[in-house]
Protein backbone atom coordinates (compact mmCIF):
# COMPACT_ATOMS: atom_id res chain seq x y z
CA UNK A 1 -6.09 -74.56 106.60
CA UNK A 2 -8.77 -72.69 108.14
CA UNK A 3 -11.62 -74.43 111.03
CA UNK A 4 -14.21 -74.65 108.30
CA UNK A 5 -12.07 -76.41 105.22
CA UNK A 6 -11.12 -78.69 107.98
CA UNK A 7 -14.67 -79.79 108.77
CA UNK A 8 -15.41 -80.19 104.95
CA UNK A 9 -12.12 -82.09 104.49
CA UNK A 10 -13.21 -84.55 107.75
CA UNK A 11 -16.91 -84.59 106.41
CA UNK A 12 -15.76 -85.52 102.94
CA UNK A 13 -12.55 -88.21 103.49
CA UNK A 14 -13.17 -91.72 103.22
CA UNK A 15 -13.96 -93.70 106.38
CA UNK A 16 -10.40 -95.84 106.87
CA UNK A 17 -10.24 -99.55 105.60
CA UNK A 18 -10.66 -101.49 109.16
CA UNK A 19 -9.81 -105.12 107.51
CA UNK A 20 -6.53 -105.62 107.43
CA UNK A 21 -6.60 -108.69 105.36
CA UNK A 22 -8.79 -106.51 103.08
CA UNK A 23 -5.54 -104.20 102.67
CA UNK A 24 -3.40 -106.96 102.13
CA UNK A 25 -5.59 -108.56 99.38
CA UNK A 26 -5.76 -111.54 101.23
CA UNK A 27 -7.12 -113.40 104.61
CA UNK A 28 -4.55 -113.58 106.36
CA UNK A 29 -2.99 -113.37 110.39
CA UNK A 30 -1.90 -109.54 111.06
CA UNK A 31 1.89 -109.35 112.25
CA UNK A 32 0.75 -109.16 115.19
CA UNK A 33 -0.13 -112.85 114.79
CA UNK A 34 -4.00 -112.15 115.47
CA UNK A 35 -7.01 -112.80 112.91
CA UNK A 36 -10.60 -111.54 113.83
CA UNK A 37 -13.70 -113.18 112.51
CA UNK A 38 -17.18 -111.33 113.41
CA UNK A 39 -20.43 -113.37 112.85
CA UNK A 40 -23.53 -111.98 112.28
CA UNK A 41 -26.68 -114.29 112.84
CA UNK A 42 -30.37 -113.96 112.13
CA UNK A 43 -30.74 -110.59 110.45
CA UNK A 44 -34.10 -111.93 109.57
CA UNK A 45 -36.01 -108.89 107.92
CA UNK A 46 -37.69 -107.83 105.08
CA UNK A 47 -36.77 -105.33 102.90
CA UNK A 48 -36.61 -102.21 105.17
CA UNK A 49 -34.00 -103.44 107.81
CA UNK A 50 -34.44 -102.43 111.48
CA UNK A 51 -32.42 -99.41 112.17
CA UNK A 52 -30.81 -100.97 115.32
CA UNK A 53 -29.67 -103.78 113.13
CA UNK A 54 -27.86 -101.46 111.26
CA UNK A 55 -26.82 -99.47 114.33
CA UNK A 56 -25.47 -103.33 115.43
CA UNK A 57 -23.47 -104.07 112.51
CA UNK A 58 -22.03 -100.77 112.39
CA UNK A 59 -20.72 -100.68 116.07
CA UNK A 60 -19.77 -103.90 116.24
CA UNK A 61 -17.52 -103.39 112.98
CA UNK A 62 -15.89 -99.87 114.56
CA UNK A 63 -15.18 -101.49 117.68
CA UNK A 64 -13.37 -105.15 116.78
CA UNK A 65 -12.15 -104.06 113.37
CA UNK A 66 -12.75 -107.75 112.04
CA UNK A 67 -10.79 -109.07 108.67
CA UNK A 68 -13.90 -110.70 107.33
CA UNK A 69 -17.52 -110.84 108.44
CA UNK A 70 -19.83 -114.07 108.25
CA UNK A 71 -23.52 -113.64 107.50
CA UNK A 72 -24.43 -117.18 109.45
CA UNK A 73 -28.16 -117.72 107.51
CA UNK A 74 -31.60 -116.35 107.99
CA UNK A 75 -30.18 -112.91 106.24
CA UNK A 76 -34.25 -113.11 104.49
CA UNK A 77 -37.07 -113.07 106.42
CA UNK A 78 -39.08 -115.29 103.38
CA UNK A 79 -41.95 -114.95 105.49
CA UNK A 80 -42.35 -111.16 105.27
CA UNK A 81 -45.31 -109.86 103.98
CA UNK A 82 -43.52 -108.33 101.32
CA UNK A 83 -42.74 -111.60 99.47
CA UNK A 84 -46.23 -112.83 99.20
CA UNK A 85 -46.40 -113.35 96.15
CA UNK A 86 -44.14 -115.77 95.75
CA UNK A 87 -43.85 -117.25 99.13
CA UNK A 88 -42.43 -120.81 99.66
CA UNK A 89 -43.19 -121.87 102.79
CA UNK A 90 -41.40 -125.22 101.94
CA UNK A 91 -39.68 -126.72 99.00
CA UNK A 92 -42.41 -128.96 98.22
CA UNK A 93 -46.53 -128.97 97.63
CA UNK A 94 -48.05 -126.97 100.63
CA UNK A 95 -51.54 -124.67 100.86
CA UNK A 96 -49.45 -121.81 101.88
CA UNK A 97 -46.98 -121.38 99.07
CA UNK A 98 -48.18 -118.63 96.87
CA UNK A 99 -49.81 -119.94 93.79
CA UNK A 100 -48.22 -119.54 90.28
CA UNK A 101 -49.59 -117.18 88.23
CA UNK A 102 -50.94 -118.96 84.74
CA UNK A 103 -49.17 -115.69 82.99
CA UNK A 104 -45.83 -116.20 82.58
CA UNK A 105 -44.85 -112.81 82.47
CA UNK A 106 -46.75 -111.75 85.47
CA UNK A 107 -45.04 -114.77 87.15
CA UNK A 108 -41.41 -113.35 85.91
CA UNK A 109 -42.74 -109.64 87.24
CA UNK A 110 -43.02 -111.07 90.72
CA UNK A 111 -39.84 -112.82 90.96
CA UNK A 112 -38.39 -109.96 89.36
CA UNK A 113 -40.11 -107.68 92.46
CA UNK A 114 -38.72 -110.30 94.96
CA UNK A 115 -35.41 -109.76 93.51
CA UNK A 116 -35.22 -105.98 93.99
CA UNK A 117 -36.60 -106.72 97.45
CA UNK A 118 -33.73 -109.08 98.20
CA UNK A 119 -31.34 -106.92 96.94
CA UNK A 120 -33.02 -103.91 99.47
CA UNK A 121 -31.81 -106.25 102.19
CA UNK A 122 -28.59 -107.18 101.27
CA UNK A 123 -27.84 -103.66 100.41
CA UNK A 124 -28.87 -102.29 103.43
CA UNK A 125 -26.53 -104.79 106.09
CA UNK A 126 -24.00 -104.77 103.80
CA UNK A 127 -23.78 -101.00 103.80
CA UNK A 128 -21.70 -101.13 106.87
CA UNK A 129 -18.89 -103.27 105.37
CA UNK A 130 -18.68 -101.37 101.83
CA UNK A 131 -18.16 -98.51 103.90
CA UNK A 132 -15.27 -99.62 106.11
CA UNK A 133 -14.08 -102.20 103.29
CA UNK A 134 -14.33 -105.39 104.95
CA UNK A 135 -14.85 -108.82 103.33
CA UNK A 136 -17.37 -110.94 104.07
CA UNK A 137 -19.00 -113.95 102.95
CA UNK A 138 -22.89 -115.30 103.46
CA UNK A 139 -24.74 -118.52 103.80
CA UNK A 140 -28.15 -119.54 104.61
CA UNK A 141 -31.29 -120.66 106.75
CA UNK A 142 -34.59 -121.89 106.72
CA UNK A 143 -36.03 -119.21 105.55
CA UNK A 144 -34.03 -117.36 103.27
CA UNK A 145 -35.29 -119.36 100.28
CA UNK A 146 -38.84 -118.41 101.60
CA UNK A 147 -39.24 -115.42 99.67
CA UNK A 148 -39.29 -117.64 96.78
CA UNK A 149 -36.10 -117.50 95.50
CA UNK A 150 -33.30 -120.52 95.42
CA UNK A 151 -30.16 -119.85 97.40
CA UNK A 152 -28.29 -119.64 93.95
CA UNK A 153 -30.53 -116.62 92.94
CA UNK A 154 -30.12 -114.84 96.36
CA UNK A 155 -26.16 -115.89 96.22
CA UNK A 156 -25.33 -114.19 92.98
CA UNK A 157 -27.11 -111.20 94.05
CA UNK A 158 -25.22 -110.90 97.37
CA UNK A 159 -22.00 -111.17 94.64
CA UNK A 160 -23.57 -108.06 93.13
CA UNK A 161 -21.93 -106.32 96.39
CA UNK A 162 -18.25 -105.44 97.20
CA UNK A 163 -16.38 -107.32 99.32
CA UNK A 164 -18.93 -110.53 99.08
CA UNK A 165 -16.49 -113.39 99.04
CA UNK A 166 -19.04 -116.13 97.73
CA UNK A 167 -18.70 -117.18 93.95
CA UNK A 168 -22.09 -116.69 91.89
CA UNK A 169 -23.04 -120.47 90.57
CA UNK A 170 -23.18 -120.79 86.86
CA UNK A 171 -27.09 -120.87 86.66
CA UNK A 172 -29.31 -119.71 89.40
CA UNK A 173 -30.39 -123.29 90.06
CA UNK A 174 -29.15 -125.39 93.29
CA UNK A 175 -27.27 -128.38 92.77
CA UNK A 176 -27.12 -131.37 94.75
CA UNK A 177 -30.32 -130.68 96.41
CA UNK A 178 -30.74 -134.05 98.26
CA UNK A 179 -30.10 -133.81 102.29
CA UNK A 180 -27.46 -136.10 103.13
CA UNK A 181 -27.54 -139.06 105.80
CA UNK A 182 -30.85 -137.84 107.11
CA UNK A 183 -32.58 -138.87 104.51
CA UNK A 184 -33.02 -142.43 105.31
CA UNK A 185 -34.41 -144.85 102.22
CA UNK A 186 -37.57 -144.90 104.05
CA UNK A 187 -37.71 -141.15 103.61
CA UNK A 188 -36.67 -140.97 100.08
CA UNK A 189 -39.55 -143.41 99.33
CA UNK A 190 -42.13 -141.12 101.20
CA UNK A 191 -40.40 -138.31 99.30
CA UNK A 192 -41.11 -139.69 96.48
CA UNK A 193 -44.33 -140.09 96.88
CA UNK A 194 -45.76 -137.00 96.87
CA UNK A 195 -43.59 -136.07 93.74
CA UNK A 196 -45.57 -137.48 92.11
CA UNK A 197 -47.30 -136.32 88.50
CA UNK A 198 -48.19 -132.92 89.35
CA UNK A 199 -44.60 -131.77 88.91
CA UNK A 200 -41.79 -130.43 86.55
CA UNK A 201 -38.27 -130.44 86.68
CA UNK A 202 -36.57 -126.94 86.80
CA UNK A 203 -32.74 -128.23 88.05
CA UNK A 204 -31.97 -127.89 90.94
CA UNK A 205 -35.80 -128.80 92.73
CA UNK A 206 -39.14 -129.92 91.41
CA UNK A 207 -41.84 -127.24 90.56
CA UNK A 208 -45.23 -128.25 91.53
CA UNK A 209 -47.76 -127.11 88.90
CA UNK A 210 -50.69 -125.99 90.85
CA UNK A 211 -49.03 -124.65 93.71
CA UNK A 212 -45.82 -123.00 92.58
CA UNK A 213 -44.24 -124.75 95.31
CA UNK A 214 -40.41 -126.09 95.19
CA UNK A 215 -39.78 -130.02 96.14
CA UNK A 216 -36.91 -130.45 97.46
CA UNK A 217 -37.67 -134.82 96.56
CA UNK A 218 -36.25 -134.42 93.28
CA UNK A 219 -33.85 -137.54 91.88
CA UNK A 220 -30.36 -138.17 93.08
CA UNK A 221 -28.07 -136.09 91.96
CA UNK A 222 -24.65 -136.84 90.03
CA UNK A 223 -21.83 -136.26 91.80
CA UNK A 224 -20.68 -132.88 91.67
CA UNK A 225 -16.68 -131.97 90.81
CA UNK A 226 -16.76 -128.80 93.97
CA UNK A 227 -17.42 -131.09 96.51
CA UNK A 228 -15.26 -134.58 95.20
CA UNK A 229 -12.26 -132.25 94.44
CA UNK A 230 -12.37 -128.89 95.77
CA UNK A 231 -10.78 -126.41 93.91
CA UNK A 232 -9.41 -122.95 94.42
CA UNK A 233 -10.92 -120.16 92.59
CA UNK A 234 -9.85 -116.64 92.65
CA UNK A 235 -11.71 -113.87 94.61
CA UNK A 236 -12.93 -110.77 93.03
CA UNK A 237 -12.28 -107.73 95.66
CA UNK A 238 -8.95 -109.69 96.66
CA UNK A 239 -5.88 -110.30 95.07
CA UNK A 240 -4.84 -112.82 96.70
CA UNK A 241 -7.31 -114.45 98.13
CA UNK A 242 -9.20 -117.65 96.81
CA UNK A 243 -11.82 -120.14 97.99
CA UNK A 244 -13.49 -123.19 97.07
CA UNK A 245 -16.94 -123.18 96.20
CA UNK A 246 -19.29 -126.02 96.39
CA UNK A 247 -22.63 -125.04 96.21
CA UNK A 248 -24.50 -122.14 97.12
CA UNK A 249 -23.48 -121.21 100.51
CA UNK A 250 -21.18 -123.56 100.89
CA UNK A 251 -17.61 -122.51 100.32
CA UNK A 252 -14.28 -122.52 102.17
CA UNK A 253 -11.82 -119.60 102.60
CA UNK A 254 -7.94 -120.17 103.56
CA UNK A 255 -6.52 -118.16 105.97
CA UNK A 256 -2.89 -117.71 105.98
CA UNK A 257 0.18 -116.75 107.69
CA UNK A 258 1.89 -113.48 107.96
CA UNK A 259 5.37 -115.72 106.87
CA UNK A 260 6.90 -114.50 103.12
CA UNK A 261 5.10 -117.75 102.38
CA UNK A 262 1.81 -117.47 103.17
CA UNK A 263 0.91 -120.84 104.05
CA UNK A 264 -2.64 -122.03 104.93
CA UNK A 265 -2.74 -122.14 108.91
CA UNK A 266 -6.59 -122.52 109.07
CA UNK A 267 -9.91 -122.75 107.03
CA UNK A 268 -13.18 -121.05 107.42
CA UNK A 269 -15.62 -123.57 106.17
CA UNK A 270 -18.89 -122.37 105.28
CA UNK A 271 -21.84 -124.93 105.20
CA UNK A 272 -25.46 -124.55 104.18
CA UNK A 273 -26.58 -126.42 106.77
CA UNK A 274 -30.54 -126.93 104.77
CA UNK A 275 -33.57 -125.90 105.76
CA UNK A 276 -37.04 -128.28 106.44
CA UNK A 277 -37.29 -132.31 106.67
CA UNK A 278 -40.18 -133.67 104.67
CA UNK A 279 -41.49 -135.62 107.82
CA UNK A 280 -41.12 -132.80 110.34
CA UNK A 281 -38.59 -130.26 111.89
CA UNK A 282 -35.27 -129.14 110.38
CA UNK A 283 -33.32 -130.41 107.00
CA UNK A 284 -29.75 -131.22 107.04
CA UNK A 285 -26.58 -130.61 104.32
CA UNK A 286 -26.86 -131.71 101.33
CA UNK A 287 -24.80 -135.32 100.30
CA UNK A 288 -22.71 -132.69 98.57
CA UNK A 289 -21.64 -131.05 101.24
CA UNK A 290 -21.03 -133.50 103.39
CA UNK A 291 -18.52 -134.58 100.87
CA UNK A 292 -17.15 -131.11 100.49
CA UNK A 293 -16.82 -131.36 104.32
CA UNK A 294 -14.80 -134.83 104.09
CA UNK A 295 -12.93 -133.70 101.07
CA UNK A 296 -11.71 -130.08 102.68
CA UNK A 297 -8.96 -130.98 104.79
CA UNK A 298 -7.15 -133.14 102.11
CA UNK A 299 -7.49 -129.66 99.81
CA UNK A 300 -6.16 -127.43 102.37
CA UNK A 301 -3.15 -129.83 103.11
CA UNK A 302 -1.86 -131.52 106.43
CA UNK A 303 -2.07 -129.81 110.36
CA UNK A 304 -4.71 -127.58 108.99
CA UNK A 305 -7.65 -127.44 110.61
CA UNK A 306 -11.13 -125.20 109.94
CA UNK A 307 -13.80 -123.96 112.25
CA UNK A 308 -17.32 -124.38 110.62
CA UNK A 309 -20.05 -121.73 110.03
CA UNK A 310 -23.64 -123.02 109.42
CA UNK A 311 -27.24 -121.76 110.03
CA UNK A 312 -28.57 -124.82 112.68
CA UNK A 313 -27.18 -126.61 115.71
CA UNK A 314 -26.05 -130.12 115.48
CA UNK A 315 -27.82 -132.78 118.34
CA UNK A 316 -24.34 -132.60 119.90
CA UNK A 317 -25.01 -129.23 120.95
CA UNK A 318 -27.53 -130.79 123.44
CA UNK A 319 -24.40 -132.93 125.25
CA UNK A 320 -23.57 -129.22 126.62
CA UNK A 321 -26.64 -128.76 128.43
CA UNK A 322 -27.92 -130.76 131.50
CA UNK A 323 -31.31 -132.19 132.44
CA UNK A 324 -33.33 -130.32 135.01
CA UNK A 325 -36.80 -129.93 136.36
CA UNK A 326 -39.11 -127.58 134.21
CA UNK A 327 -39.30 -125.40 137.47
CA UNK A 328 -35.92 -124.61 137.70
CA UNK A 329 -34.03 -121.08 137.27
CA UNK A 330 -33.77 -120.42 133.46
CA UNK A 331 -34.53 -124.63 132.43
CA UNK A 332 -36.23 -124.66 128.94
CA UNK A 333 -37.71 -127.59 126.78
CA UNK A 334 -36.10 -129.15 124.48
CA UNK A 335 -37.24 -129.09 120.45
CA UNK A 336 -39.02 -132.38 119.23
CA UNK A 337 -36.80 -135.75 119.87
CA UNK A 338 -36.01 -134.13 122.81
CA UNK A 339 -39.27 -132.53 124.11
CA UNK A 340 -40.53 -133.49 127.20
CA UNK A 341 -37.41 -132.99 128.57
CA UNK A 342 -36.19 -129.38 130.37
CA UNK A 343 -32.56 -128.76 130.41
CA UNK A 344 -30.25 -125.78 131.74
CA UNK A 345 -26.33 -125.12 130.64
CA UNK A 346 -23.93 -127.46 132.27
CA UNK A 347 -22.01 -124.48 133.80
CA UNK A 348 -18.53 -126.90 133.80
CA UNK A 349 -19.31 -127.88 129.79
CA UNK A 350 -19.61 -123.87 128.68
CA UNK A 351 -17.89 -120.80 129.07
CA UNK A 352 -18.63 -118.05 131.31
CA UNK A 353 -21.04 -115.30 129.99
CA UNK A 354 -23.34 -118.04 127.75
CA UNK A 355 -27.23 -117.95 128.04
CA UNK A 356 -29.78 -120.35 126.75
CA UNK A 357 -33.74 -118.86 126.26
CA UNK A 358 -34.66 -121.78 124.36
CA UNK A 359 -34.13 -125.06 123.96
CA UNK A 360 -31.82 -125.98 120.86
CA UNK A 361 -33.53 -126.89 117.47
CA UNK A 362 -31.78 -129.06 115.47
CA UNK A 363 -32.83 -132.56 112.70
CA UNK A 364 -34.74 -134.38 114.57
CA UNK A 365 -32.09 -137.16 112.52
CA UNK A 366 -28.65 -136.99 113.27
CA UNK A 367 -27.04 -136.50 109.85
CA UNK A 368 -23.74 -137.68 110.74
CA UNK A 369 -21.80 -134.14 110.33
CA UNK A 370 -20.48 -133.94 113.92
CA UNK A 371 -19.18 -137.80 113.81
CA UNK A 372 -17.61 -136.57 110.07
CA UNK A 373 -15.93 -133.77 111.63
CA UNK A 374 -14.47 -135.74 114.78
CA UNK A 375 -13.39 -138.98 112.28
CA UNK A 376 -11.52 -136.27 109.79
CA UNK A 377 -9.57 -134.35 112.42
CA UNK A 378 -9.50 -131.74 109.93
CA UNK A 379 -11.92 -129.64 112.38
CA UNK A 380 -11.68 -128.10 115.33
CA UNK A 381 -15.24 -125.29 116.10
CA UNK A 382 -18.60 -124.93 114.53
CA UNK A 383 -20.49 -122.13 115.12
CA UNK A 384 -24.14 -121.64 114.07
CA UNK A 385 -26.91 -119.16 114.69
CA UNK A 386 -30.76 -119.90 114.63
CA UNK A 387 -31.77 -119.91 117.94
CA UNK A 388 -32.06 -116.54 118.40
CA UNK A 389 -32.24 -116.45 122.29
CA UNK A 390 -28.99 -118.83 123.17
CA UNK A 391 -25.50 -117.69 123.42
CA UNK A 392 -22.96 -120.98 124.24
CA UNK A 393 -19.72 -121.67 123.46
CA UNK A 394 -18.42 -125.16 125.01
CA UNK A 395 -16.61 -128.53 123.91
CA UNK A 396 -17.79 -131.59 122.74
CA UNK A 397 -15.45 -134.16 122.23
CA UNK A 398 -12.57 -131.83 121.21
CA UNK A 399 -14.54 -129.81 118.92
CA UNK A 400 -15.87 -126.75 120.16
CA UNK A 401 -19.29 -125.68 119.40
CA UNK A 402 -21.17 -122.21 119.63
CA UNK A 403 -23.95 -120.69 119.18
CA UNK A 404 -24.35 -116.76 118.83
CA UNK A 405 -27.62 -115.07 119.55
CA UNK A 406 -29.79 -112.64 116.90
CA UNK A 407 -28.23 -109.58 115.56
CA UNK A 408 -31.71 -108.55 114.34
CA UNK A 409 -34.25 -106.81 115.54
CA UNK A 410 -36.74 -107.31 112.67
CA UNK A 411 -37.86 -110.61 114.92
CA UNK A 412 -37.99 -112.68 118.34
CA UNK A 413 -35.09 -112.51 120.27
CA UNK A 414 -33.41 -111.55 123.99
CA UNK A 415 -34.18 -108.58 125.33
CA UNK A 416 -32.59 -105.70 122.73
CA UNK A 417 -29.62 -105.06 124.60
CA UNK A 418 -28.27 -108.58 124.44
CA UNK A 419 -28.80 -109.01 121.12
CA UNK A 420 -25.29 -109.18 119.57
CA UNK A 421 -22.58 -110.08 117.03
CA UNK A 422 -20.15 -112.93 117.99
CA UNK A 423 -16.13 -111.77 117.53
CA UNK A 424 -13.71 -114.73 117.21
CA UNK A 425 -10.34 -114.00 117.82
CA UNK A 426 -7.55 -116.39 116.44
CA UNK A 427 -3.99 -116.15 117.69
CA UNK A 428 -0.91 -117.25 115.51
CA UNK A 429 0.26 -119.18 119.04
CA UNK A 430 -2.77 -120.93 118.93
CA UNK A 431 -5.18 -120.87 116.21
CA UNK A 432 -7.66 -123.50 116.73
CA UNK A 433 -8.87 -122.18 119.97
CA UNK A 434 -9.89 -118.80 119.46
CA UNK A 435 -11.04 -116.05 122.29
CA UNK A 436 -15.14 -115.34 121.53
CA UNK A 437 -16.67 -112.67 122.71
CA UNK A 438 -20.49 -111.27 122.55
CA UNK A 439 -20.48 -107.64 121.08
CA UNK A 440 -23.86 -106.90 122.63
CA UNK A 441 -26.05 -103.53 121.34
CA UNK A 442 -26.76 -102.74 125.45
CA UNK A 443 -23.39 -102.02 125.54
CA UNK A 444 -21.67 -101.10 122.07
CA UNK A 445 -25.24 -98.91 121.36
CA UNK A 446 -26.95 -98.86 124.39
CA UNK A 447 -31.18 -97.80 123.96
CA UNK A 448 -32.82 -99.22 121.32
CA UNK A 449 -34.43 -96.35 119.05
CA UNK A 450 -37.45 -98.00 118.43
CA UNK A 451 -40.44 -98.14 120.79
CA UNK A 452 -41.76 -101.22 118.84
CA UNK A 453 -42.66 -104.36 121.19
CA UNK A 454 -40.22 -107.07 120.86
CA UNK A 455 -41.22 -110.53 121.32
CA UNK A 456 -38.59 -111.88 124.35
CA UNK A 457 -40.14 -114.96 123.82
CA UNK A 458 -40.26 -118.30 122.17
CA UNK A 459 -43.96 -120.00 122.38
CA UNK A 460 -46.28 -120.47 119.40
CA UNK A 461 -47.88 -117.30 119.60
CA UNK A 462 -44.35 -115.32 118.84
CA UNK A 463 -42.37 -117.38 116.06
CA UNK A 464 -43.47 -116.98 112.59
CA UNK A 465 -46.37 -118.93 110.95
CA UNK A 466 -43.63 -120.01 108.54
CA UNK A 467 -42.51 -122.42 111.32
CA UNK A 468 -44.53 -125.01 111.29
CA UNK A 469 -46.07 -126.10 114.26
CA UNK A 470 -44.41 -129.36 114.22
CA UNK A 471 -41.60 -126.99 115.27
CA UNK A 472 -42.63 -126.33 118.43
CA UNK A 473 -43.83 -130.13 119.64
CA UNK A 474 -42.95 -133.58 119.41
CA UNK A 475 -42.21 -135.06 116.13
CA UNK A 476 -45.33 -137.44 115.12
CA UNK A 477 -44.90 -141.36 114.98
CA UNK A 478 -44.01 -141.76 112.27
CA UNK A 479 -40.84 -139.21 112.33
CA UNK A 480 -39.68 -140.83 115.47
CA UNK A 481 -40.49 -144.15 113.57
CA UNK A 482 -37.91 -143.03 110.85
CA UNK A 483 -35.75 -141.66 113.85
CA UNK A 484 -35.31 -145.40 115.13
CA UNK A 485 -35.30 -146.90 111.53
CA UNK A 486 -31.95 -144.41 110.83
CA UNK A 487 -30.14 -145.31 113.90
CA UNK A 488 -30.34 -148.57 112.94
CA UNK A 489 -28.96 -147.97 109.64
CA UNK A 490 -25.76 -146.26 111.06
């Protein structure tokens, strides 16, 4: 073989399969007795991806060989300027959501647009995986649904992609729509209220006429069979894999043993964790899947236990971080119920390595998820994204929580070279307390190529209008009203 049918040869061969649970048809612990999981949070662009995020993804794929990839929410940048015409800053009536179009058609033309933009995305920081054939599976933020598609739409056209291990809904319209324990009574009667006669039902939200915007206040829904009793469906790019949807982005994957068997050792639970609260700061799961999360371990059968994936922090996340005075080395404020207040890690709470740039956003009502995990014993990690400046990993209780940093550079962030992809590694010896590690692009990629000015920090001037002020202060009295009426209630 001569030097230059070589080259062509090496130029034209197909990059090598790095999942190995992608060549075994199934997630599953190596022989070896190891399992990697690599998250990805906060892509958060529009539809031309930064080319260091791609850089990112790609390095951090070549160099920890993962079985499956998690896309942990905020994949869409809803806010982009792209998507302005049919923005949805929230799920209800607001003066920023793009205005509906009295012509049909030209209404279905935009969507239509938004949905080739979506796809762009997807394409784009999927790319990566397609190429080195590794699974992964996606759920979602605050502002994915911001470019005015519902998570169901922007689901099934992630499932458009191979190796997406989600399961397209049967219509493109959310179900069970209602955020669960945070939504006191008092809040589904103010909820109501601005309902009201302005709007039409389309499923899974309420339509506002005049505004185009989507309510998330619609009625109760019936209880839904994928969360009561979770059931395995098959997986399209795996033989023999399943999973058990519940809604969009919510979904649970067994992983199992290398054994002749194959039995489940663990779960990766995928939650979406909601976006926006009606009365201020940050929504919660839907009742659905907090009784998807209740029902799970009973489905996956007995010592089994799951580590959690969701877009935003829990309050607990706070019990790993210690009060300090707002002129102390690296102390930040916390978000809303507890602004006013500066806090710092508690160094003997986290690992080594963490970093916190801002203070942890989360409902300003506890929804009850992390006292559901705890009671059900069927749980032992969640790790979320959204904060795109804090990297922690401690325990709380027995269950570990973390938070991984941006991937993206399409938004605020850490300085570009600790922006990063988290890599959990599970051992057969011990697989509910996996090694993490920060993949970070200073040191998988090294100089960003980009000369753009990234905003380092995290003040009202460099997060998105999308936000909401009332993200960046103290909730209002009458959210910290409902705050105290809640607690009461649980």
């Amino acid at each position: 073989m001569t030097e230059r049918t070589e080259r062509i040869r090496q130029n034209t061969a197909q990059p090598p399969v790095l999942s190995v649970s992608a060549r075994l048809g199934r997630l599953q612990f190596h022989n070896s007795g190891k399992f990697r999981v690599l998250q990805f949070a906060d892509v958060q662009d529009g539809p031309k991806v930064a080319k260091d995020t791609i850089r990112l993804i790609e390095a951090a794929l070549t160099s920890s060989r993962p079985d499956v990839v998690i896309f942990s929410g905020n994949q869409i940048a809803g806010y982009n300027d792209a998507y302005a015409a049919t923005y949805c800053q929230r799920r209800w009536a607001t003066r920023r959501n793009a205005p509906i179009p009295r012509d049909p058609a030209r209404r279905e033309a935009d969507l239509a647009h938004t949905r080739d933009l979506v796809r762009q995305t997807i394409s784009q920081i999927t790319a990566p995986l397609v190429k080195y054939g590794v699974p992964w599976a996606i759920t979602f933020g605050n502002h994915d649904f911001q470019c005015g598609l519902s998570n169901a739409e922007i689901e099934a056209i992630c499932c458009e992609f191979p190796g997406c291990l989600n399961v397209a809904s049967a219509s493109t319209t959310d179900a069970c729509k209602t955020p669960a324990k945070a939504r006191t009574q008092a809040q589904k009667a103010a909820e109501g209220d601005i309902s009201a006669d302005t709007s039409v039902d389309t499923g899974s939200q309420v339509e506002n006429k005049t505004t185009g915007a989507q309510d998330a206040s619609a009625a109760e829904p019936k209880a839904c069979a994928n969360c009561e009793h979770p059931q395995p469906q098959p997986v399209r790019d795996m033989a023999h894999q399943v999973v058990y949807p519940c809604e969009p982005g919510t979904l649970a994957l067994p992983v199992a043993s290398a054994d002749e068997d194959h039995h489940t050792v663990m779960g990766l639970v995928l939650v979406d964790s909601g976006d926006y609260s009606i009365n201020g700061g940050y929504g919660a799961p839907t009742a659905c899947a907090m009784k998807f999360l209740s029902n799970m371990p009973q489905a996956f059968g007995e010592h089994v236990r799951s580590i959690v994936f969701q877009h935003t922090a829990l309050p607990q996340f706070y019990e790993l971080l210690e009060p300090a005075q707002s002129t102390a080395a690296h102390a930040v404020e916390g978000y809303r119920a507890f602004s006013g207040q500066y806090y710092v890690l508690d160094e003997s709470a986290v690992e080594p390595g963490g970093f916190i740039g801002e203070g942890i956003s989360c409902p300003d009502v506890d929804s009850g998820e992390f006292d559901l995990l705890h009671k059900t014993q069927g749980y032992f990690a969640v790790s979320v994204g959204h904060d795109h400046r804090n990297a922690i990993d401690g325990l709380v209780r027995g269950i570990r929580l973390i938070e991984t940093p941006t991937c993206g550079f399409g938004s605020y962030g850490p300085v570009p070279a600790k922006r990063a992809a988290r890599l959990l590694e599970f051992d057969i010896r011990h697989p509910f307390n996996p090694r993490s590690q920060l993949l970070e692009f200073g040191e998988l990629v090294g100089k960003p190529s980009s000369k753009k000015a990234y905003a380092y920090g995290m003040t009202s001037a460099s997060k998105s209008e999308s936000e909401g002020v009332d993200l960046l202060h103290k909730p209002s009295w009458i959210s910290r009203l409902l705050h105290r009426f809640a607690m009461r209630l649980r």
